[in-house]
N, C-alpha and C. Protein backbone atom coordinates (compact mmCIF):
# COMPACT_ATOMS: atom_id res chain seq x y z
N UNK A 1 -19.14 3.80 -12.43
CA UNK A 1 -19.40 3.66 -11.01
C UNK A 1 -19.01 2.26 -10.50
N UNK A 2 -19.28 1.53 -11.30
CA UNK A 2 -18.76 -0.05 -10.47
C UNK A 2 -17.51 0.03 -11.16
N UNK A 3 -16.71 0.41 -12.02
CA UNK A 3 -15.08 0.44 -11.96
C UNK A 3 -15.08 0.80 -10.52
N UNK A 4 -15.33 2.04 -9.98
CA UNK A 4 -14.91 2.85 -8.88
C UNK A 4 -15.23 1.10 -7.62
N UNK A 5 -16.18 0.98 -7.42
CA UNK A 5 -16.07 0.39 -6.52
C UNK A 5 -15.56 -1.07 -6.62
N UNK A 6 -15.19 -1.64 -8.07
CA UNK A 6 -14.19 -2.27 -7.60
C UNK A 6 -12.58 -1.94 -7.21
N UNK A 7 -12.88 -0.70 -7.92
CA UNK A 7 -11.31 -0.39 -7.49
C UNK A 7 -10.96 -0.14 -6.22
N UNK A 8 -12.33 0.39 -5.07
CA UNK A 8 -12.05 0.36 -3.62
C UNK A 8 -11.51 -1.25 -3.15
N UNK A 9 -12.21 -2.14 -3.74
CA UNK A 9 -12.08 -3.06 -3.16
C UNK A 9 -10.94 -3.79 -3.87
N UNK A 10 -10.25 -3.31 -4.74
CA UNK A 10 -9.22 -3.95 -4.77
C UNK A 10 -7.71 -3.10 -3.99
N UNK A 11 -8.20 -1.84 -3.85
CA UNK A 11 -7.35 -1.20 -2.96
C UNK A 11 -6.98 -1.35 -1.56
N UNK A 12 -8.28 -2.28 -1.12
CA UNK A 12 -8.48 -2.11 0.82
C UNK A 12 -8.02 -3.67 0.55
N UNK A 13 -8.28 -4.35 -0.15
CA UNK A 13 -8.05 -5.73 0.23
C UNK A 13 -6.49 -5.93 0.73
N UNK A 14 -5.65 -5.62 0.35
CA UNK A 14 -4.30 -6.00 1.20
C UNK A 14 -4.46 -5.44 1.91
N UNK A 15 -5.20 -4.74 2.74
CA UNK A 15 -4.71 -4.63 4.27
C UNK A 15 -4.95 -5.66 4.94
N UNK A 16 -5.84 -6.49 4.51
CA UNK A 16 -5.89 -7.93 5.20
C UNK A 16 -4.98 -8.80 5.30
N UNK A 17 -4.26 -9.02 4.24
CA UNK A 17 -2.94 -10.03 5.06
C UNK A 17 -1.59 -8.96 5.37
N UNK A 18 -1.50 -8.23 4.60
CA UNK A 18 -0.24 -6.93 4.83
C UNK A 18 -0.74 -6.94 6.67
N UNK A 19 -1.99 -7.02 7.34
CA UNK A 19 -2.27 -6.72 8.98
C UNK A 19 -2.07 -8.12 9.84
N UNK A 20 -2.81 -8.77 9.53
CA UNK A 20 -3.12 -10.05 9.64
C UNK A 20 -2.49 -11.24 10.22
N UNK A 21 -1.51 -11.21 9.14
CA UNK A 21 0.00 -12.24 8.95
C UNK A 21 0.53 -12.18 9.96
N UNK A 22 1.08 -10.61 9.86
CA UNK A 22 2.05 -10.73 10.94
C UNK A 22 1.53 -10.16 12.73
N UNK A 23 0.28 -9.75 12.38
CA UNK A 23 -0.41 -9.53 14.08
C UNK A 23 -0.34 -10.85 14.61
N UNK A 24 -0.83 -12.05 13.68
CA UNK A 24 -1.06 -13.70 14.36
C UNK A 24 0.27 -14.32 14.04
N UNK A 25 0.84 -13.65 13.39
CA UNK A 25 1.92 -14.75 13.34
C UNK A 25 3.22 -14.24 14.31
N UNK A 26 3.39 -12.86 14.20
CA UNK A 26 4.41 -12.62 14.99
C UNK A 26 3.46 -11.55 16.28
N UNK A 27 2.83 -12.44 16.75
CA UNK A 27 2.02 -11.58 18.13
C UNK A 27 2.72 -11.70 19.08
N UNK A 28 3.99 -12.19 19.69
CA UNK A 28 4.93 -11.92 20.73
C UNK A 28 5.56 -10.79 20.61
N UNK A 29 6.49 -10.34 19.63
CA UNK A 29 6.89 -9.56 18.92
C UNK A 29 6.25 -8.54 19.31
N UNK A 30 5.09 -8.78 18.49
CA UNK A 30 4.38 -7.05 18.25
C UNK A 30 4.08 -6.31 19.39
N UNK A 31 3.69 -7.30 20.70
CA UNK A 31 2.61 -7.23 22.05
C UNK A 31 3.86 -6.19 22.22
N UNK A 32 5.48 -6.27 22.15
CA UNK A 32 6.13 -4.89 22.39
C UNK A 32 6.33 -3.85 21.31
N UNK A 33 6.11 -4.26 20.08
CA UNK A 33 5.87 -2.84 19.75
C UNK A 33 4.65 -2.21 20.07
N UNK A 34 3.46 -2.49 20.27
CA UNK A 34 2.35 -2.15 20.69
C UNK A 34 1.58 -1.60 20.00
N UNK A 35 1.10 0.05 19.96
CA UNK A 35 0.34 0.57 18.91
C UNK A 35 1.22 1.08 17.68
N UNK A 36 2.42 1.31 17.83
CA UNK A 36 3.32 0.95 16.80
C UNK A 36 3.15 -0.01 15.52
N UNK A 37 2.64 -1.02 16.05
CA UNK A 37 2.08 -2.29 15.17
C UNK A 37 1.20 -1.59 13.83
N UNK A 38 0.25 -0.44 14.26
CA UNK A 38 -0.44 -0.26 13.36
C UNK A 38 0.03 0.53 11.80
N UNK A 39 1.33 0.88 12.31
CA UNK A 39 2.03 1.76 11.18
C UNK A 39 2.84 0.70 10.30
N UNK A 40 3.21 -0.35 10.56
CA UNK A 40 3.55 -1.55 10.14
C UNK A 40 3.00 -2.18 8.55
N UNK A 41 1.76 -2.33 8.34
CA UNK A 41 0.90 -2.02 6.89
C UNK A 41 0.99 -0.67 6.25
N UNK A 42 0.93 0.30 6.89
CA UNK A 42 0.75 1.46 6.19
C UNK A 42 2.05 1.56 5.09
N UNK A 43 3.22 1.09 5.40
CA UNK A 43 4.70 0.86 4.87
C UNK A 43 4.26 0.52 3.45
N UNK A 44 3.61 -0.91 3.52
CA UNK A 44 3.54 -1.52 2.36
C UNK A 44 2.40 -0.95 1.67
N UNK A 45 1.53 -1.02 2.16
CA UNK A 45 0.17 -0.94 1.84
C UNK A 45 0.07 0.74 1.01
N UNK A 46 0.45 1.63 1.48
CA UNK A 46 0.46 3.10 0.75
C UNK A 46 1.27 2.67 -0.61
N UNK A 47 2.05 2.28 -0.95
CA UNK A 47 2.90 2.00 -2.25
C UNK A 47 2.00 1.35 -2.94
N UNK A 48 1.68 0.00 -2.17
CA UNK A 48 0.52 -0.90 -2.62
C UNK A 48 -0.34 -0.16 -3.68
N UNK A 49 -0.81 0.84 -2.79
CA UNK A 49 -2.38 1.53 -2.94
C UNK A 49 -1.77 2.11 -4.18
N UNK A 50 -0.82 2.75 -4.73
CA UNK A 50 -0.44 3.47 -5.26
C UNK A 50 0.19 2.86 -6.32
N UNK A 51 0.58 1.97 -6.71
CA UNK A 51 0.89 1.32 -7.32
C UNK A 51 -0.52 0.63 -8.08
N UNK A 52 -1.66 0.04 -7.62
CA UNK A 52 -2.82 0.12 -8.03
C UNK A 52 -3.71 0.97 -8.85
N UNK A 53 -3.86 2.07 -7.88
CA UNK A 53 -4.46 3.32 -8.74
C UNK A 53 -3.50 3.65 -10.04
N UNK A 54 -2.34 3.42 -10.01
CA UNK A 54 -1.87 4.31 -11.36
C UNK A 54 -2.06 3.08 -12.45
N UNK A 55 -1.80 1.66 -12.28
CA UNK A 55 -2.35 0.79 -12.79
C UNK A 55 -4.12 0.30 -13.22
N UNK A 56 -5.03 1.11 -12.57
CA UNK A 56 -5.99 0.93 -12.34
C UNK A 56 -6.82 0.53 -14.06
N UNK A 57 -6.43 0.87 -15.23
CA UNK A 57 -6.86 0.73 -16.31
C UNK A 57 -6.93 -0.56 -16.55
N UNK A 58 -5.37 -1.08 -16.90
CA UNK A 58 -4.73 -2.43 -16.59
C UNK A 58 -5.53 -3.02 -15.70
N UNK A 59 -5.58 -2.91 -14.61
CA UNK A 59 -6.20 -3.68 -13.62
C UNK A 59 -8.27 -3.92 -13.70
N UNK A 60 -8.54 -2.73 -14.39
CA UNK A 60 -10.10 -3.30 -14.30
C UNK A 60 -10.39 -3.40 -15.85
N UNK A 61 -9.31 -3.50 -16.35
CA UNK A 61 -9.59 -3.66 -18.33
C UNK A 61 -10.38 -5.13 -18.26
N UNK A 62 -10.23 -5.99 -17.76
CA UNK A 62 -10.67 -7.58 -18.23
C UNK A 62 -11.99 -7.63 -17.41
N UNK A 63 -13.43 -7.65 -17.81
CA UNK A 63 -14.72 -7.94 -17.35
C UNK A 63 -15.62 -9.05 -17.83
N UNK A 64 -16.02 -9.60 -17.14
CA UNK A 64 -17.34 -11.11 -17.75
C UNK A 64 -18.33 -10.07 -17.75
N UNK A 65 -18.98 -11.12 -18.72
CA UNK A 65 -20.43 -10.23 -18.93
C UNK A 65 -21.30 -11.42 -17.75
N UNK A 66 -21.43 -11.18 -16.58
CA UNK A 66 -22.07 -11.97 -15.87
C UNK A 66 -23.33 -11.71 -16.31
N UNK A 67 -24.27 -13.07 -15.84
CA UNK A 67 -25.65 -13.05 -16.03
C UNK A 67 -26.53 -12.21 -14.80
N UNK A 68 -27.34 -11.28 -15.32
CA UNK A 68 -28.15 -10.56 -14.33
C UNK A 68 -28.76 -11.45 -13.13
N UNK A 69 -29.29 -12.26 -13.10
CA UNK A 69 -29.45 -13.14 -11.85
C UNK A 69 -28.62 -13.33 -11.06
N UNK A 70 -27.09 -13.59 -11.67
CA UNK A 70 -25.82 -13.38 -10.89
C UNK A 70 -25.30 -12.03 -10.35
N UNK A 71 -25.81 -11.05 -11.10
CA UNK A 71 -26.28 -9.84 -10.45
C UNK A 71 -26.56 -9.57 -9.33
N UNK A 72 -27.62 -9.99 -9.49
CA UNK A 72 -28.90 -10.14 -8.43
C UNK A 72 -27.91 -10.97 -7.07
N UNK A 73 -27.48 -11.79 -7.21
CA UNK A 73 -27.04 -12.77 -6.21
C UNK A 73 -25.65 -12.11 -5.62
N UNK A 74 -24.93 -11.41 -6.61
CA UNK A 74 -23.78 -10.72 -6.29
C UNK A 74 -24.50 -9.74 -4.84
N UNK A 75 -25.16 -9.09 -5.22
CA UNK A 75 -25.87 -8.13 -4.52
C UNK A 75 -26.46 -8.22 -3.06
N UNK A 76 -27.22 -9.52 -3.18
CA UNK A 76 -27.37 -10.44 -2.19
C UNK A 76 -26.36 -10.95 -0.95
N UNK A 77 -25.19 -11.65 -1.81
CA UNK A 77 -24.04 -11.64 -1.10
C UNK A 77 -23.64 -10.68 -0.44
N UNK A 78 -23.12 -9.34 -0.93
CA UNK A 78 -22.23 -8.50 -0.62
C UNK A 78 -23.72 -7.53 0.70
N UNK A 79 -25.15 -7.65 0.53
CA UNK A 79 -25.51 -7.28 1.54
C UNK A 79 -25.35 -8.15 3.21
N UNK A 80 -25.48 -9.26 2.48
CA UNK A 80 -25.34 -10.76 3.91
C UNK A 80 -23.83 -10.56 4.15
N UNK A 81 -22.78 -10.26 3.31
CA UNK A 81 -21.87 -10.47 3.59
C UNK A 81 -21.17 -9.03 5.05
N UNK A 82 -22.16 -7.98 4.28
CA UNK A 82 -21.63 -6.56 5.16
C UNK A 82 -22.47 -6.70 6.51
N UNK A 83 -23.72 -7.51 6.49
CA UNK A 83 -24.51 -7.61 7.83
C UNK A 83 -23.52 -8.46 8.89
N UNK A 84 -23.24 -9.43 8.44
CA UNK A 84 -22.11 -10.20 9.33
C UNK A 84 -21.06 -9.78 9.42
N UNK A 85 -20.60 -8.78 8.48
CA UNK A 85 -19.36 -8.23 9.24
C UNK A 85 -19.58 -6.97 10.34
N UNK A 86 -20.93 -6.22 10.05
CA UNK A 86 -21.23 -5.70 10.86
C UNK A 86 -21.71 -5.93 12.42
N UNK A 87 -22.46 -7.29 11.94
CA UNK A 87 -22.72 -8.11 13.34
C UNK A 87 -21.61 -8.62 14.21
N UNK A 88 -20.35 -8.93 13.30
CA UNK A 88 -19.02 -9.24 14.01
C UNK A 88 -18.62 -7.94 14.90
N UNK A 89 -18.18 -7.05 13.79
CA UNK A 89 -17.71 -5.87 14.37
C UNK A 89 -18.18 -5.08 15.83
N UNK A 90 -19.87 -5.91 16.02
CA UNK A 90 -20.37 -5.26 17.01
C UNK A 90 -20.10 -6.19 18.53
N UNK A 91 -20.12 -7.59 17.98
CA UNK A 91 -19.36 -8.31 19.20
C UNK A 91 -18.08 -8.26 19.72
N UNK A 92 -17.49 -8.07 18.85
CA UNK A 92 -15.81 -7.80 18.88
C UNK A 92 -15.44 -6.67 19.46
N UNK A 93 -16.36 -5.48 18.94
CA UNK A 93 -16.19 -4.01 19.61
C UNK A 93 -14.78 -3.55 18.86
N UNK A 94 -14.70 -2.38 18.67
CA UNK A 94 -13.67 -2.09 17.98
C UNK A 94 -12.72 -2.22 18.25
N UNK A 95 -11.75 -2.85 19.34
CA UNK A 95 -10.53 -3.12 20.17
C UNK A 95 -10.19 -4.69 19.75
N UNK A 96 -11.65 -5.03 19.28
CA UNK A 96 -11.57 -6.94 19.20
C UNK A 96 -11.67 -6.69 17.40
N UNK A 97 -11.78 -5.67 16.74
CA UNK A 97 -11.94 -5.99 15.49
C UNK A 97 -10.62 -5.40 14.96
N UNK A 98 -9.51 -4.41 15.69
CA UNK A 98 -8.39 -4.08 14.93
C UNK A 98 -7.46 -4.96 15.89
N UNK A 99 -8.06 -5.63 16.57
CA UNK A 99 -6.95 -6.72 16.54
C UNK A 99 -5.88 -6.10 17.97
N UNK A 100 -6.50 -5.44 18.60
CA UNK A 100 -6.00 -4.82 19.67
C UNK A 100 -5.16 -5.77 21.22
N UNK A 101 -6.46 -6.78 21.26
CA UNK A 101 -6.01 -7.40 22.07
C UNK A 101 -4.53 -8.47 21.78
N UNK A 102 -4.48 -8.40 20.44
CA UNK A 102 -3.02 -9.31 19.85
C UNK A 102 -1.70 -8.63 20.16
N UNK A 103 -1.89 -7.26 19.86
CA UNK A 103 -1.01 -6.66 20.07
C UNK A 103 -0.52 -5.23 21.15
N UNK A 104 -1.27 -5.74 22.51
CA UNK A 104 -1.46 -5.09 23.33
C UNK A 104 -1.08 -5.88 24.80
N UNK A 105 -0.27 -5.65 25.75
CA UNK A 105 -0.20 -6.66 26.78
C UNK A 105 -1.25 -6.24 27.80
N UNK A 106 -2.15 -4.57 27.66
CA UNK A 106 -2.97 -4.90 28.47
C UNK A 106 -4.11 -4.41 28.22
N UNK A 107 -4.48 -4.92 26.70
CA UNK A 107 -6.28 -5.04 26.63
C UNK A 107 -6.21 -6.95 26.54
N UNK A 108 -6.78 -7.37 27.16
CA UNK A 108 -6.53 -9.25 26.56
C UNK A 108 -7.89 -9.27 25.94
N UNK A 109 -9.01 -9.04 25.92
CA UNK A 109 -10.18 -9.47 25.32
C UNK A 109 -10.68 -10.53 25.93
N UNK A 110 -12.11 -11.32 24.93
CA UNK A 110 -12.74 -12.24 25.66
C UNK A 110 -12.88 -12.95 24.47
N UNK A 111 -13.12 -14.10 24.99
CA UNK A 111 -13.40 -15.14 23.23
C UNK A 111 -14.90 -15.16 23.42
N UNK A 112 -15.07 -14.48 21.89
CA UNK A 112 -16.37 -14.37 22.12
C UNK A 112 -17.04 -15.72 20.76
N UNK A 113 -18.33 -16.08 21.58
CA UNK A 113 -18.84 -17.03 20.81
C UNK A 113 -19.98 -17.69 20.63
N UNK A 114 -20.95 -16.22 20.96
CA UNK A 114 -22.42 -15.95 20.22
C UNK A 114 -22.58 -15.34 19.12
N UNK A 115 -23.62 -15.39 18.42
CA UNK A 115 -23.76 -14.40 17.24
C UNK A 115 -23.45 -15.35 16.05
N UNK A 116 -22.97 -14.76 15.27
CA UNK A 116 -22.24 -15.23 14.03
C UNK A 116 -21.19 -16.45 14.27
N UNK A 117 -20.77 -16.61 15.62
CA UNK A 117 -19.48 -16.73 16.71
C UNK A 117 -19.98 -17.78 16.61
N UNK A 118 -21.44 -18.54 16.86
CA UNK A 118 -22.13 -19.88 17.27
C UNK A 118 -22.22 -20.80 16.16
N UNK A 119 -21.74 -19.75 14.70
CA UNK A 119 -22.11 -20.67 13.68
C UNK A 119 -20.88 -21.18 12.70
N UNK A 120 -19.60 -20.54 13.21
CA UNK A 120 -18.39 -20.46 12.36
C UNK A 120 -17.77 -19.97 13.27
N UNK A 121 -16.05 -20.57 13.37
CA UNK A 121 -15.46 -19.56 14.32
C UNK A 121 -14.67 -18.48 13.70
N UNK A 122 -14.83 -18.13 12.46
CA UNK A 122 -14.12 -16.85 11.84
C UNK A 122 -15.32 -16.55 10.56
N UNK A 123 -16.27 -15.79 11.08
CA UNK A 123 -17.31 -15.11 10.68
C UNK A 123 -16.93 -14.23 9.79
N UNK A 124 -16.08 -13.34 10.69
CA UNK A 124 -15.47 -12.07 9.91
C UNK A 124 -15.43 -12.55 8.73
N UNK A 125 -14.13 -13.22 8.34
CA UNK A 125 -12.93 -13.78 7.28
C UNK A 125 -14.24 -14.23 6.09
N UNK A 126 -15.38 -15.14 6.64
CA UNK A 126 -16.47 -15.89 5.62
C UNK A 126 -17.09 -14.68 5.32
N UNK A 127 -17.67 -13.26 5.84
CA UNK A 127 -17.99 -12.22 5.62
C UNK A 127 -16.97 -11.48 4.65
N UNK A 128 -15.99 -11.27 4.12
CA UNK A 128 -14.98 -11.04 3.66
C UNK A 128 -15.19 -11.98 2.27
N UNK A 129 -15.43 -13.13 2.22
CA UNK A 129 -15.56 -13.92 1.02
C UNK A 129 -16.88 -13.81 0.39
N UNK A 130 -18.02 -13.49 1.58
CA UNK A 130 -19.48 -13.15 0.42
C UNK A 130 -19.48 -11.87 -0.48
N UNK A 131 -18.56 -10.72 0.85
CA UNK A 131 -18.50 -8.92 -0.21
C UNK A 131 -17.54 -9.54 -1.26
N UNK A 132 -16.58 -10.28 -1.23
CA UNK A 132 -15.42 -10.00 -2.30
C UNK A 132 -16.22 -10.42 -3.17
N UNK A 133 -16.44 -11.88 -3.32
CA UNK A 133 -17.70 -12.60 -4.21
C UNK A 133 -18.77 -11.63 -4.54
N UNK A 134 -19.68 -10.91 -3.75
CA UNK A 134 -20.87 -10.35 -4.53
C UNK A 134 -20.23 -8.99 -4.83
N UNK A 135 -19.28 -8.55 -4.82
CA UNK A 135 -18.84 -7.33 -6.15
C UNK A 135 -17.69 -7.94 -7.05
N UNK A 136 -17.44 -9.16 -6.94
CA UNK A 136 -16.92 -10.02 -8.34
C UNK A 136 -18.82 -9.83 -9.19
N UNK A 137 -19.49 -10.38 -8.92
CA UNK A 137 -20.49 -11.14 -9.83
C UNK A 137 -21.05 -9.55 -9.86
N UNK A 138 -21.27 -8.94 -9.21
CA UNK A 138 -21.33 -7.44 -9.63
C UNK A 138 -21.02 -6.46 -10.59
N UNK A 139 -20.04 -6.79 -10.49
CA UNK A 139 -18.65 -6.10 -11.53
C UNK A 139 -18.36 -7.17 -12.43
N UNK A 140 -18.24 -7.84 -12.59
CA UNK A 140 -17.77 -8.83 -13.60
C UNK A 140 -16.31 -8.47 -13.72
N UNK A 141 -15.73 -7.77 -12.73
CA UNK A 141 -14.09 -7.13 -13.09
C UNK A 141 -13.34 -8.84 -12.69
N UNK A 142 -12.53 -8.91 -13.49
CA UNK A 142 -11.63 -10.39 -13.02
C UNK A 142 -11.03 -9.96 -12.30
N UNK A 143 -10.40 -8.89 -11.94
CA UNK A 143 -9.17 -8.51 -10.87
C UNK A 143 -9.69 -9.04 -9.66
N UNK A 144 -11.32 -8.59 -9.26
CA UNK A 144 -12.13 -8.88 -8.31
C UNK A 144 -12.36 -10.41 -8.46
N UNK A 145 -11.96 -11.16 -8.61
CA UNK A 145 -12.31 -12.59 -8.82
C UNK A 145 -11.39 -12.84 -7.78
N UNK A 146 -10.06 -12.10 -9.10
CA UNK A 146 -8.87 -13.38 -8.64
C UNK A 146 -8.74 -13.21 -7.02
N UNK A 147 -8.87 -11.67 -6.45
CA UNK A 147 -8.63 -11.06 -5.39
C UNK A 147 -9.49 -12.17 -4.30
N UNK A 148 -10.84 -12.20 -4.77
CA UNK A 148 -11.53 -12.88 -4.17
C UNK A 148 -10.83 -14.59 -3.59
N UNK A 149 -10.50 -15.12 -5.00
CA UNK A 149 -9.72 -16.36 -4.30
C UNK A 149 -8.63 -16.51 -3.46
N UNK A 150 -7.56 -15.08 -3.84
CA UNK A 150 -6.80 -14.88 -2.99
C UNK A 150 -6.87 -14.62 -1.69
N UNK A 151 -7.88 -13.90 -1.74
CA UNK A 151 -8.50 -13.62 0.02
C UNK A 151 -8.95 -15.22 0.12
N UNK A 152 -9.49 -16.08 -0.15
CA UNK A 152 -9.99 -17.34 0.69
C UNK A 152 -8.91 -17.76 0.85
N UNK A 153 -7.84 -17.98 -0.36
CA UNK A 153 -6.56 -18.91 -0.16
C UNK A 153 -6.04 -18.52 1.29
N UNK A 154 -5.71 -17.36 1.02
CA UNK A 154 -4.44 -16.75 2.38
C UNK A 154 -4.94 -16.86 3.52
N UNK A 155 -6.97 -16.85 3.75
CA UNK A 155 -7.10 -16.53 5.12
C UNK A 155 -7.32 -17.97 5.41
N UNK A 156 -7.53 -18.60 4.55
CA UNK A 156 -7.90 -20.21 4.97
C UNK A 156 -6.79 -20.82 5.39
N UNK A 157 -5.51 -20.88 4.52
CA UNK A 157 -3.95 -21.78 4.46
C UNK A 157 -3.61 -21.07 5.18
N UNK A 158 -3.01 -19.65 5.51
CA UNK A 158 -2.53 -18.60 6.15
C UNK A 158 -2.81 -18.46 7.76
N UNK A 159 -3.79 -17.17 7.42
CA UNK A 159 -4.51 -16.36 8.26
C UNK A 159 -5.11 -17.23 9.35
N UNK A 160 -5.95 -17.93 9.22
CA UNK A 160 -6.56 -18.69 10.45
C UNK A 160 -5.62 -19.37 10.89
N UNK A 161 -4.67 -20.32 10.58
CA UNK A 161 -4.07 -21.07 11.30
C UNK A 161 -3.46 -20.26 11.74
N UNK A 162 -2.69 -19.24 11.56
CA UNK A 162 -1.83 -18.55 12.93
C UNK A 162 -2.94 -17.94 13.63
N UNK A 163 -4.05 -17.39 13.15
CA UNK A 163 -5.09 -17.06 14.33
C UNK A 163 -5.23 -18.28 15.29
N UNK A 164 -5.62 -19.13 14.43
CA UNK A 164 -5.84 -20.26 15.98
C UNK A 164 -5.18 -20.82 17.03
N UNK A 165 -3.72 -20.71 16.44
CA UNK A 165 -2.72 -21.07 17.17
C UNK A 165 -2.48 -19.68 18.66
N UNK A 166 -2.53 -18.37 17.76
CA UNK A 166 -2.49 -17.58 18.87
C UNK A 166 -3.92 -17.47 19.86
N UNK A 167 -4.62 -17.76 19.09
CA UNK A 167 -6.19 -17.44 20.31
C UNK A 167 -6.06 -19.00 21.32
N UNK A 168 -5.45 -19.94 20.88
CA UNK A 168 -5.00 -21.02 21.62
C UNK A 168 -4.06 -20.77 22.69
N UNK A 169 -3.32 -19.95 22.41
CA UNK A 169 -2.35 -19.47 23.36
C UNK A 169 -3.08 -18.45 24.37
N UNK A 170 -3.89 -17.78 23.91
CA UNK A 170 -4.18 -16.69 24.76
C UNK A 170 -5.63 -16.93 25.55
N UNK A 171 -6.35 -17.94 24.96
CA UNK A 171 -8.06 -18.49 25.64
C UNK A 171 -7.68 -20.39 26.11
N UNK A 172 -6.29 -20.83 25.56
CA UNK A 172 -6.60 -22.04 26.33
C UNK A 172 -7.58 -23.37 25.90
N UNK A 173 -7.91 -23.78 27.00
CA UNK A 173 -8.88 -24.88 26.94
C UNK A 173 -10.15 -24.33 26.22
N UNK A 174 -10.43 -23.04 26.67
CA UNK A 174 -11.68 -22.77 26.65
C UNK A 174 -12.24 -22.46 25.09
N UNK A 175 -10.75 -21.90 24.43
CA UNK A 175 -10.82 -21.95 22.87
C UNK A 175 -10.79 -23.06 22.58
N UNK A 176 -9.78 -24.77 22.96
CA UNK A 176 -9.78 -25.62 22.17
C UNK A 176 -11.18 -26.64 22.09
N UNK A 177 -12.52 -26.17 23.62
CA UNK A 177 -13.38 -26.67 23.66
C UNK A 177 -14.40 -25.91 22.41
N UNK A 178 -14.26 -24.40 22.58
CA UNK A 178 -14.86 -23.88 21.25
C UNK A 178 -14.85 -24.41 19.66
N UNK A 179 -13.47 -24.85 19.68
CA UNK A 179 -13.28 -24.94 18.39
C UNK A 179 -13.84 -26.75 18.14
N UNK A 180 -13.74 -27.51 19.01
CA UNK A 180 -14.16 -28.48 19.17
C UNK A 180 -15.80 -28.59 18.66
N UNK A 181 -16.53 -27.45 19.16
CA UNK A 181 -17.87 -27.53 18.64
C UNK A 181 -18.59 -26.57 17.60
N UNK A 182 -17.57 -26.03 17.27
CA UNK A 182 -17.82 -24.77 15.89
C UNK A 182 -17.04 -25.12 14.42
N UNK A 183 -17.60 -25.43 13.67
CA UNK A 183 -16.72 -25.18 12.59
C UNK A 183 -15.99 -24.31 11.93
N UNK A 184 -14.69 -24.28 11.47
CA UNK A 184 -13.68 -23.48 11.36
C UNK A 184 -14.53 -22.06 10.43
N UNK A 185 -14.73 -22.26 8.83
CA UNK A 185 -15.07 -21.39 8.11
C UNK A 185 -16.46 -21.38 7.51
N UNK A 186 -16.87 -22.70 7.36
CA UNK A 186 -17.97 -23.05 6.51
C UNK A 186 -19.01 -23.29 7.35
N UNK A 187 -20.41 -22.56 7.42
CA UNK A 187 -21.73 -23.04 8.45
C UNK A 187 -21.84 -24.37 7.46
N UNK A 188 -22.19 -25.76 8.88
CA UNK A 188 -22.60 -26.93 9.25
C UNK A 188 -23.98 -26.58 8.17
N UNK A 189 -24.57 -27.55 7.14
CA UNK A 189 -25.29 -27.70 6.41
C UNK A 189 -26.67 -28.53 7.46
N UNK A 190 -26.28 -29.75 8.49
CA UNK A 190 -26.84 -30.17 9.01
C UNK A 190 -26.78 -30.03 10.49
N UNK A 191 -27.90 -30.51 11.32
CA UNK A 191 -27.40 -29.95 12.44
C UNK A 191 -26.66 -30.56 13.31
């Protein structure tokens, strides 16, 4: 049973930069292909997927014997981690969570920046690093590790900076005053 669910999660994880990349990076572009955009991952990502599953032995053969407390904490994570993505998902609304307004010339959205929004300005993405993390320490599968760092690498070096650059383009002042008083990924330890 936890093979199985790491293997979901090593299956869904490229849709995050396979979507991502090129919604923020090439969002001029896309705003004319439009909902077109969404068939764009499916290209890669179905081979992806498939290429995984038939590998899947290979891929969840190498496991740590993590310590049950790390268990415990895996578990922890991956619940805090699904509440904030759920709490995102509910500010964002589903138009603001597939990324609609990037690639749409006429939904624009709103920058939103209560909630999760007040404490980090990419909630989601840090929600994304507690699930990957608490079904690494879960699973003890390494695939789920490495995946895990890979998701911080890409959305940290990657992913956000073309997000910010485009939500800069599209909110203005009013994003560069946001970002001015929110920290990028990591909640402020002090106040």
């Amino acid at each position: 049973m936890l093979d199985l669910f790491a293997l979901i999660t090593i299956i869904l994880w490229p849709v995050i930069p396979l979507f991502w990349i090129p919604v923020h990076g090439l969002s001029r572009i896309l705003k004319n292909l439009g909902l077109l955009t969404y068939i764009i991952p499916l290209f890669t990502w179905l081979p992806l997927t498939y290429l995984i599953y038939t590998k899947r032995t290979f891929i969840l053969h190498d496991k740590l014997n993590i310590p049950f407390i790390l268990n415990i904490s895996g578990i922890a994570m991956l619940v805090l981690g699904t509440l904030i993505h759920l709490w995102t998902a509910k500010l964002l609304g589903l138009w603001g969570l597939i990324g609609l307004p990037e690639v749409s010339i006429r939904i624009k959205g709103k920058l939103v920046t209560e909630g999760p929004f007040s404490i980090v300005r990419h909630p989601t993405y840090f929600a994304h690093t507690l699930i990957f993390s608490g079904v690494f320490l879960i699973t003890g599968i390494v695939a789920v590790g490495i995946i895990t760092l890979l998701d911080f690498l890409i959305v940290f070096v990657l992913i956000i900076p073309l997000e910010e650059k485009e939500l800069l383009n599209r909110f203005g002042k009013d994003y560069n005053l946001y970002r001015e008083r929110v920290p990028k990924y990591f909640p402020r330890v002090y106040p």
